[in-house]
Protein backbone atom coordinates (compact mmCIF):
# COMPACT_ATOMS: atom_id res chain seq x y z
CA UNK A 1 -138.02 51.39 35.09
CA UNK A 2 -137.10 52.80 31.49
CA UNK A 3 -134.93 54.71 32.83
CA UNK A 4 -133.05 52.13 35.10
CA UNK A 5 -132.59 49.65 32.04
CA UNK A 6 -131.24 52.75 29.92
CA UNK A 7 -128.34 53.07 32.69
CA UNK A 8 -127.63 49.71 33.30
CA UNK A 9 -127.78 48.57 29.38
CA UNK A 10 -125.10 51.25 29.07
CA UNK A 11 -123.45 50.09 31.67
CA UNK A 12 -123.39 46.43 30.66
CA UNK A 13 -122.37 47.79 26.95
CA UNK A 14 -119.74 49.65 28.03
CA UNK A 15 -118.19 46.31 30.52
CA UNK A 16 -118.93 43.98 27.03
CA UNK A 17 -116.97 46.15 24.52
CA UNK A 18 -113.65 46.53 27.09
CA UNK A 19 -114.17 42.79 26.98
CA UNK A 20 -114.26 42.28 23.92
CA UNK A 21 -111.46 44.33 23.56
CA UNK A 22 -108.93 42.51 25.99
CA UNK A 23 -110.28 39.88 23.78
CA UNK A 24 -108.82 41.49 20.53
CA UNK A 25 -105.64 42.37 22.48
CA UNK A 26 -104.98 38.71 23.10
CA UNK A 27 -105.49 37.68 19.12
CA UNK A 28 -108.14 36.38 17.94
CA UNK A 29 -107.31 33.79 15.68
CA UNK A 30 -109.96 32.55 13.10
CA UNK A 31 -112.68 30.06 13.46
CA UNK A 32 -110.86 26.50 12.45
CA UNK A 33 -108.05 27.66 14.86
CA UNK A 34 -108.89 30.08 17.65
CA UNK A 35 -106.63 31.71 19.88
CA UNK A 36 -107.01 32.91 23.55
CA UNK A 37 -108.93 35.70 23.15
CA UNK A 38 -111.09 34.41 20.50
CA UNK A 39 -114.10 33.34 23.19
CA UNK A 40 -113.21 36.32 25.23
CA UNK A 41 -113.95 38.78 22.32
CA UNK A 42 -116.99 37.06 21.60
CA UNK A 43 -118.20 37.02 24.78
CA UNK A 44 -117.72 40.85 24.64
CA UNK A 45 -119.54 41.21 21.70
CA UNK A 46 -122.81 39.47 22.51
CA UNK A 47 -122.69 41.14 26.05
CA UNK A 48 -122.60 44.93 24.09
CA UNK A 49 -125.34 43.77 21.37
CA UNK A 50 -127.60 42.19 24.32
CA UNK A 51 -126.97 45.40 26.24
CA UNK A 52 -127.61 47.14 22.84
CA UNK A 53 -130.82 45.62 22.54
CA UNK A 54 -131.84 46.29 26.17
CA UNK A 55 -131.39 50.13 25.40
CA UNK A 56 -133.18 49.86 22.46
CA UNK A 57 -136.46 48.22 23.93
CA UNK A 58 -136.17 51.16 26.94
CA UNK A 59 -136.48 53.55 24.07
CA UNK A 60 -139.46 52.33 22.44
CA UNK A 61 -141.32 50.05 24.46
CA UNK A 62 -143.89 51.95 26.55
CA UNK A 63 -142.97 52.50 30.47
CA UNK A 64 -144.96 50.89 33.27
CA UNK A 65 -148.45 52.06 33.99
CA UNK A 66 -149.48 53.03 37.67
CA UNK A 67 -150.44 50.51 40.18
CA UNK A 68 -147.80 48.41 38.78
CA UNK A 69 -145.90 46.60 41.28
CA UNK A 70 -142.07 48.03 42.41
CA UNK A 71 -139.07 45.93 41.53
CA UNK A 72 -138.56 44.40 44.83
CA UNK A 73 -142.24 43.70 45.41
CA UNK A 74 -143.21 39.84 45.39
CA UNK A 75 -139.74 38.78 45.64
CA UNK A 76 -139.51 36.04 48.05
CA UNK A 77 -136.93 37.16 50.79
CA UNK A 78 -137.23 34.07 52.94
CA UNK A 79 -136.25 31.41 50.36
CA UNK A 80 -133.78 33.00 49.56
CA UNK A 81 -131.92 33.55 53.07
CA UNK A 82 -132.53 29.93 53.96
CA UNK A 83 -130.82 28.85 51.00
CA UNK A 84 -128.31 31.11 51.54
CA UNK A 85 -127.55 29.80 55.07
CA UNK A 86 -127.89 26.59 54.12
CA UNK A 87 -125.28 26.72 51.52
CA UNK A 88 -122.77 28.31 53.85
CA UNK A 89 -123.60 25.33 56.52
CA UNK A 90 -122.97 23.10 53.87
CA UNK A 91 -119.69 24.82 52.77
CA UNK A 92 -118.67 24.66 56.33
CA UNK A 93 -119.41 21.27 57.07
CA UNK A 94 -118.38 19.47 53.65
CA UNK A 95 -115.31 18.60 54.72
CA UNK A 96 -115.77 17.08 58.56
CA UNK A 97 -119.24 15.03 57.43
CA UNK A 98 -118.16 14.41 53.82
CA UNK A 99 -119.41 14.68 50.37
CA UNK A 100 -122.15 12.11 50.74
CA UNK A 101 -123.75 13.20 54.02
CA UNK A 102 -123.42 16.98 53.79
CA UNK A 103 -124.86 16.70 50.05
CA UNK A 104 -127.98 14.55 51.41
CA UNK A 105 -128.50 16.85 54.39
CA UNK A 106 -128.51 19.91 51.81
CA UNK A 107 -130.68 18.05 49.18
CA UNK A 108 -132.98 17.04 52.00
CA UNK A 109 -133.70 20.69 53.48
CA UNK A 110 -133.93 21.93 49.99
CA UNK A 111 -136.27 19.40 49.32
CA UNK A 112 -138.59 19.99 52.74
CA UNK A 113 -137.63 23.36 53.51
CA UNK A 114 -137.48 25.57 50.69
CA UNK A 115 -140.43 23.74 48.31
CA UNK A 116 -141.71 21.40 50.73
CA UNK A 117 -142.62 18.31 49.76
CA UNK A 118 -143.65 14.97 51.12
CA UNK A 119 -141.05 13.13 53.32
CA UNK A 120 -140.86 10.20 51.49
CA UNK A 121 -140.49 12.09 48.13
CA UNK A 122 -138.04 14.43 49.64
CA UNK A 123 -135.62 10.71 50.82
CA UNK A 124 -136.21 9.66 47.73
CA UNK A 125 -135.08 12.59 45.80
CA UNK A 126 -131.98 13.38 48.03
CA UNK A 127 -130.91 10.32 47.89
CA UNK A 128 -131.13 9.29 44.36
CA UNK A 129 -129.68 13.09 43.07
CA UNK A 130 -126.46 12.44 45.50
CA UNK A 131 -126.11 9.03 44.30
CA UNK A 132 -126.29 10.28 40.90
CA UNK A 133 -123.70 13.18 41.55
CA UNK A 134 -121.34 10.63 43.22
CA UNK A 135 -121.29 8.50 40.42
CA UNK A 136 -120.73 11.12 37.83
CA UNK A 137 -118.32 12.81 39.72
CA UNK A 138 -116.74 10.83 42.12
CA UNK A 139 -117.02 7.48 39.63
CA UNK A 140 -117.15 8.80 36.10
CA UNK A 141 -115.05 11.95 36.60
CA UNK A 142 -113.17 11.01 39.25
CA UNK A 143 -113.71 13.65 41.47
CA UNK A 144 -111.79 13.24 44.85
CA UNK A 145 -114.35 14.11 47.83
CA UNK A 146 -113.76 14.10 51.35
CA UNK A 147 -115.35 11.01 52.82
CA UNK A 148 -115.63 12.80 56.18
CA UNK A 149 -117.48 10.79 59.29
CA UNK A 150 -117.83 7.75 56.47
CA UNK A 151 -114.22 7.56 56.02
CA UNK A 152 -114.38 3.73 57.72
CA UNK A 153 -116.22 3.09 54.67
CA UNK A 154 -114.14 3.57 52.12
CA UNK A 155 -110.82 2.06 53.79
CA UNK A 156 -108.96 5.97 54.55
């Protein structure tokens, strides 16, 4: 495991000071007026220190002790592939059922099927968090969704 975060903290390091140097290329600028590569370069910087640190702690921080679990051990593969398909069904359907039913359907099966809760809590959550997401994006924002199979609704 020490050894992993060694590579990868050099890794990351290495990715955070080229970005902090296409950063620099683009000026910096100075704090009351930045230019466009001012939160680039910074970006960079606490990418390579973070990565910096990482190396650090795999130097001096002692190394697993036997019987302790592997990486991938405990992860939880099947949450994770049902909300992966069910964010591709939503991208696919978004458009043809609309913002307002696709979101609910989502919310809903996220809600039931990947922490499962109570039916009525899981309505009651779906619909209140897409309600809330309409108005802030669709009202506040204005945000233009598809209305999809509600489109009678709204006068399209």
């Amino acid at each position: 495991m020490q050894r992993n975060d060694r590579y990868t903290s050099i890794l990351w390091a290495i990715l955070g000071l080229y970005i902090a140097y296409e950063g620099y290329v683009l000026k910096l600028g100075t704090l009351k007026d930045p230019k466009s590569g001012f939160l680039i370069f910074w970006t960079g910087m606490v990418l390579a220190g973070l990565s910096f640190i990482l190396f650090l702690q795999s130097l001096f921080i002692a190394g697993p002790v036997n019987g302790k679990k592997g990486i991938w051990e405990g992860i939880e593969w099947r949450k994770g592939t049902k909300m992966m398909i069910a964010l591709f069904a939503y991208a696919l359907v978004f458009k043809s059922l609309g913002f307002i039913v696709s979101t609910f359907f989502l919310l809903l099966f996220l809600f039931k099927g990947i922490e499962p809760q109570k039916w009525k809590t899981a309505l009651v959550l779906s619909s209140v968090t897409m309600v809330v997401c309409y108005m802030v994006f669709g009202l506040f924002l204005e945000l233009q969704f598809p209305s999809g199979i509600l489109s009678g609704l709204f006068g399209q």
